[in-house]
N, C-alpha and C. Protein backbone atom coordinates (compact mmCIF):
# COMPACT_ATOMS: atom_id res chain seq x y z
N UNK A 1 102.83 316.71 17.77
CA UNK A 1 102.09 317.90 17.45
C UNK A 1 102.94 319.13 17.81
N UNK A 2 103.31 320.10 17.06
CA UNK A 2 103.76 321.34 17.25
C UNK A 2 103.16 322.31 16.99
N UNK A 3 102.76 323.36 18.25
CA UNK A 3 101.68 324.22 18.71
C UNK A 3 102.34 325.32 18.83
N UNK A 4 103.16 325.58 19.90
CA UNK A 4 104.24 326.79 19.45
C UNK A 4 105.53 326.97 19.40
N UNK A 5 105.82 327.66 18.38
CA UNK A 5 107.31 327.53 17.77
C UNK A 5 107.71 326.44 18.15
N UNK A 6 108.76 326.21 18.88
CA UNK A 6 109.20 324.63 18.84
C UNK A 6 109.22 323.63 19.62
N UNK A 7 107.75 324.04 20.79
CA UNK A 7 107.88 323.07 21.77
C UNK A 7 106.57 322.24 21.71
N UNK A 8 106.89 320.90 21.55
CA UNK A 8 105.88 320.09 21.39
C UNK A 8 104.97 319.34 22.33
N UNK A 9 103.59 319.13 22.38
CA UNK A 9 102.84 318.55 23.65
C UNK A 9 103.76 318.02 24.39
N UNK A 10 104.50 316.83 23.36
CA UNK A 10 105.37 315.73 24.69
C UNK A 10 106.30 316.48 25.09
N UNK A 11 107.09 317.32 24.85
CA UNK A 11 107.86 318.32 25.40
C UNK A 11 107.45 318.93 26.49
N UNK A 12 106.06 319.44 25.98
CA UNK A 12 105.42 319.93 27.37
C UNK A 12 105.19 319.50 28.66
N UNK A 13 104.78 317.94 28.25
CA UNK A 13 104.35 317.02 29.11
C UNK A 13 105.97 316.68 29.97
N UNK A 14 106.58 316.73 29.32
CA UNK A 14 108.27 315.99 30.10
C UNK A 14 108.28 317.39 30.81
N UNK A 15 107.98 318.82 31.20
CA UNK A 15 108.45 320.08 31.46
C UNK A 15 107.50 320.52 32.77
N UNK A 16 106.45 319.84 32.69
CA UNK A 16 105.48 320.05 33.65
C UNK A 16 105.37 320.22 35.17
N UNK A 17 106.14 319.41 35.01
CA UNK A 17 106.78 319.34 37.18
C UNK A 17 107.63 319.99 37.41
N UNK A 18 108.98 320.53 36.36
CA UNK A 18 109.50 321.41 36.35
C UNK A 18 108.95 322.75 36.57
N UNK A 19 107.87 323.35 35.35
CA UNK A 19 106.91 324.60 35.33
C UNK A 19 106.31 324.50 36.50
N UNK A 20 105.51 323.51 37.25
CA UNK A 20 104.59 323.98 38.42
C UNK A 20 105.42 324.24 39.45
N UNK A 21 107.11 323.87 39.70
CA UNK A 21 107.89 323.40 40.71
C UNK A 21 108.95 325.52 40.36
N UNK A 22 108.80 325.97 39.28
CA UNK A 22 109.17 327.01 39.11
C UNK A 22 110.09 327.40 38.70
N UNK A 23 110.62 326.02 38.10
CA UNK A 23 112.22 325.38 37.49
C UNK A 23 112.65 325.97 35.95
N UNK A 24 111.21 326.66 35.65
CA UNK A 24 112.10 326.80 33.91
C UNK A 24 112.62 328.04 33.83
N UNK A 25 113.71 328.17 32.90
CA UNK A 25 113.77 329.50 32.52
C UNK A 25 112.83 330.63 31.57
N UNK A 26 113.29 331.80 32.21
CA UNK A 26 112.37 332.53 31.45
C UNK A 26 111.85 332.43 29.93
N UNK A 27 112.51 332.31 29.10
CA UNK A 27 112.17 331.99 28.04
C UNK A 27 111.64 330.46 28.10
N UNK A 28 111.80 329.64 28.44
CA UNK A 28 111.17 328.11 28.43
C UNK A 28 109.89 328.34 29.11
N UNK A 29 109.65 329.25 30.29
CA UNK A 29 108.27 329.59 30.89
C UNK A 29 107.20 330.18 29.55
N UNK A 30 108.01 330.94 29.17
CA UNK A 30 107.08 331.67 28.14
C UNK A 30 106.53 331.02 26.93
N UNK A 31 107.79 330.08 25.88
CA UNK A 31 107.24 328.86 25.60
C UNK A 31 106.09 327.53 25.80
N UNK A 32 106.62 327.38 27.48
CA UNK A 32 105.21 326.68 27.56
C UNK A 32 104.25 327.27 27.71
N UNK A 33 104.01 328.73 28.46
CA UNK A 33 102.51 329.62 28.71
C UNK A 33 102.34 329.53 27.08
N UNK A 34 102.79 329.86 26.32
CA UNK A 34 102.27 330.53 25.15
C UNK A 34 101.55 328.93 24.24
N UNK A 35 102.40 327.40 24.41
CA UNK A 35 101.83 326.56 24.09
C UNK A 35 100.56 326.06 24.84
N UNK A 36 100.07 326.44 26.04
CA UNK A 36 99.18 326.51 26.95
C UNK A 36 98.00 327.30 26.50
N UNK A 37 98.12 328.36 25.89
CA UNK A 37 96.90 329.25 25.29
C UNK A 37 96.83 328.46 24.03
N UNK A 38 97.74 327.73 23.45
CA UNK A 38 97.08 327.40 21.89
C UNK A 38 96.88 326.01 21.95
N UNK A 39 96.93 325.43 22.86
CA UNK A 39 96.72 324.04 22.87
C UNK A 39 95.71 323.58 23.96
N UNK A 40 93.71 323.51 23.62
CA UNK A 40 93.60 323.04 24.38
C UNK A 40 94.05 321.80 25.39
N UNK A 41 94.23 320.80 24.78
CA UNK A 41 94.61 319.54 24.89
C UNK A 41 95.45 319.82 26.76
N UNK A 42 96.86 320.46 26.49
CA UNK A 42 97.75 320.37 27.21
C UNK A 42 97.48 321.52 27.97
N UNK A 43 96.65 322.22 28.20
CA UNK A 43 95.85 323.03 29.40
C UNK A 43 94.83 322.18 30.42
N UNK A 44 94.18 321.28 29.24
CA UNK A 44 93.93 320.13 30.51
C UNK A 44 94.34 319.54 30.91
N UNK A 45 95.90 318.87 30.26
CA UNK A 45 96.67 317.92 31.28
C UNK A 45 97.30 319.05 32.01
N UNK A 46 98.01 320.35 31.73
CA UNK A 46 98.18 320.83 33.44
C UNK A 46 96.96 321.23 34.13
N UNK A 47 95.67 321.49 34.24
CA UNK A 47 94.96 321.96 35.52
C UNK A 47 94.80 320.24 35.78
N UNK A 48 94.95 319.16 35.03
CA UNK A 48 94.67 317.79 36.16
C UNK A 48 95.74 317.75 37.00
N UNK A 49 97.24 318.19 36.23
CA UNK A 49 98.26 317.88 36.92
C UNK A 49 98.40 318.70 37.87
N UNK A 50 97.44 320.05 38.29
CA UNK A 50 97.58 320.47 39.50
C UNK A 50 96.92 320.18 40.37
N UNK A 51 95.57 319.81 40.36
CA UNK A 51 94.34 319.31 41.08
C UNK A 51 95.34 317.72 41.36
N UNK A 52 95.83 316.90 40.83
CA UNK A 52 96.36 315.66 41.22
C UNK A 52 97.19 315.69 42.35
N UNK A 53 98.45 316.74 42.08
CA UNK A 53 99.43 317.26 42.65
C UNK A 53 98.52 317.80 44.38
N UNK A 54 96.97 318.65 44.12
CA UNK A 54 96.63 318.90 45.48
C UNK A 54 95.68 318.07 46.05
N UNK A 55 95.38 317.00 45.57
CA UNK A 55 94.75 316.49 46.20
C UNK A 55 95.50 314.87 46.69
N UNK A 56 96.75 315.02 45.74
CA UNK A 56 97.41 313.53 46.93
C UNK A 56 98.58 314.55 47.62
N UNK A 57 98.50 315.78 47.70
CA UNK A 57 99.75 316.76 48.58
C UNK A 57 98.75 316.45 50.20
N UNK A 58 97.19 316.25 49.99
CA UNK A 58 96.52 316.32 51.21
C UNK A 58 96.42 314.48 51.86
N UNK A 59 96.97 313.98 51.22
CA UNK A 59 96.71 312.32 51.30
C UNK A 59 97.97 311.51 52.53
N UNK A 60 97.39 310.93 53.41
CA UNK A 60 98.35 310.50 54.49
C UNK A 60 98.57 308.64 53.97
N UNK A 61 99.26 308.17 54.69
CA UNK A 61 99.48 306.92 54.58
C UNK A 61 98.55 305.85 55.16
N UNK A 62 97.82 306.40 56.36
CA UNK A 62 97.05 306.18 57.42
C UNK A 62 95.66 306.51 56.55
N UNK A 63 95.47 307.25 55.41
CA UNK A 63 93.84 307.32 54.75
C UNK A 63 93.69 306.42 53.65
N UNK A 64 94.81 305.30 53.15
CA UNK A 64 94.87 304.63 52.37
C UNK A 64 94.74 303.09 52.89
N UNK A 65 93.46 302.23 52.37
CA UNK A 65 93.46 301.24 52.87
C UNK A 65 94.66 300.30 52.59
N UNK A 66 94.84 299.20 53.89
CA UNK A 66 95.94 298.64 53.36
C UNK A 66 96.24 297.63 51.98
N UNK A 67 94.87 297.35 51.71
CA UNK A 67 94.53 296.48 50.57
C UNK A 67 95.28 297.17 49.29
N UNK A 68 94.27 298.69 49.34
CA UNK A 68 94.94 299.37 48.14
C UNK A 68 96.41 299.63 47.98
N UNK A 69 96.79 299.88 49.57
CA UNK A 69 98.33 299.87 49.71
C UNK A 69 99.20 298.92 48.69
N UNK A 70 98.93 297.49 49.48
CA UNK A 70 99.59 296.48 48.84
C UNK A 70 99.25 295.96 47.29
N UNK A 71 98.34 296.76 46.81
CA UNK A 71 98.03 296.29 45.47
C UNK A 71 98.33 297.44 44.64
N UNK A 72 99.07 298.66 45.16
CA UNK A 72 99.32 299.88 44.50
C UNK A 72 101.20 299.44 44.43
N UNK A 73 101.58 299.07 45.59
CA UNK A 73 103.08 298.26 45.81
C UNK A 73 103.41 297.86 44.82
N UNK A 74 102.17 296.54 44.48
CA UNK A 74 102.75 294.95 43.89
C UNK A 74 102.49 295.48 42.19
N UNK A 75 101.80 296.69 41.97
CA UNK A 75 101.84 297.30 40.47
C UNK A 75 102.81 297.87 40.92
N UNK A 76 103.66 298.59 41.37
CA UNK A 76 105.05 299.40 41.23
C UNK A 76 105.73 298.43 40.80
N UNK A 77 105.90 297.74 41.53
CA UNK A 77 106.74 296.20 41.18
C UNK A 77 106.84 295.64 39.82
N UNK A 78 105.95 295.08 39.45
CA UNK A 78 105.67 294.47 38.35
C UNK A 78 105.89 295.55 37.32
N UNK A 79 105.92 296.64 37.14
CA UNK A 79 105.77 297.51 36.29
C UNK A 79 107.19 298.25 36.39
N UNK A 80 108.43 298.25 37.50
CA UNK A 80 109.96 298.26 37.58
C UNK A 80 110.36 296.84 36.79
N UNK A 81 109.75 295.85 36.94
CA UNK A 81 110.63 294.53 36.18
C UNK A 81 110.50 294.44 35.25
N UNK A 82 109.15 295.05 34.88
CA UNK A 82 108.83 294.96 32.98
C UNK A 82 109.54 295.99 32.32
């Protein structure tokens, strides 16, 4: 999908951690703000990707059961070999 001039959702989506992290250049900032006003779609994947970003920025190692631990692991795993 191409929303403005030439930067596309998945474009957006690969640029995202960059933009919240403060990494783009000026013109690439303005690109994505400006695909941000015309694209609902990819205004909701960044306010999830900031709410995600603050709510495991507040998450310890010690608030995660160990169950989920080891079953969040053994999907990293399986999902590096595939």
């Amino acid at each position: 999908m191409l929303i403005s001039e030439d930067l596309t959702c998945q474009e957006l989506v690969e640029l995202v951690t960059e933009y919240l992290e403060g990494g783009l250049s000026s013109t690439d900032r303005d690109r994505f703000e400006q695909h941000i006003v015309l694209c609902d779609g990819c205004a909701v994947y960044l306010e999830q990707m900031r709410t995600t970003i603050s709510l495991t920025g507040s998450l310890t190692e010690e608030a995660i059961p160990a169950e989920t631990q080891a079953g969040l692991l053994g999907l990293f795993r399986d999902w590096k070999q595939g």
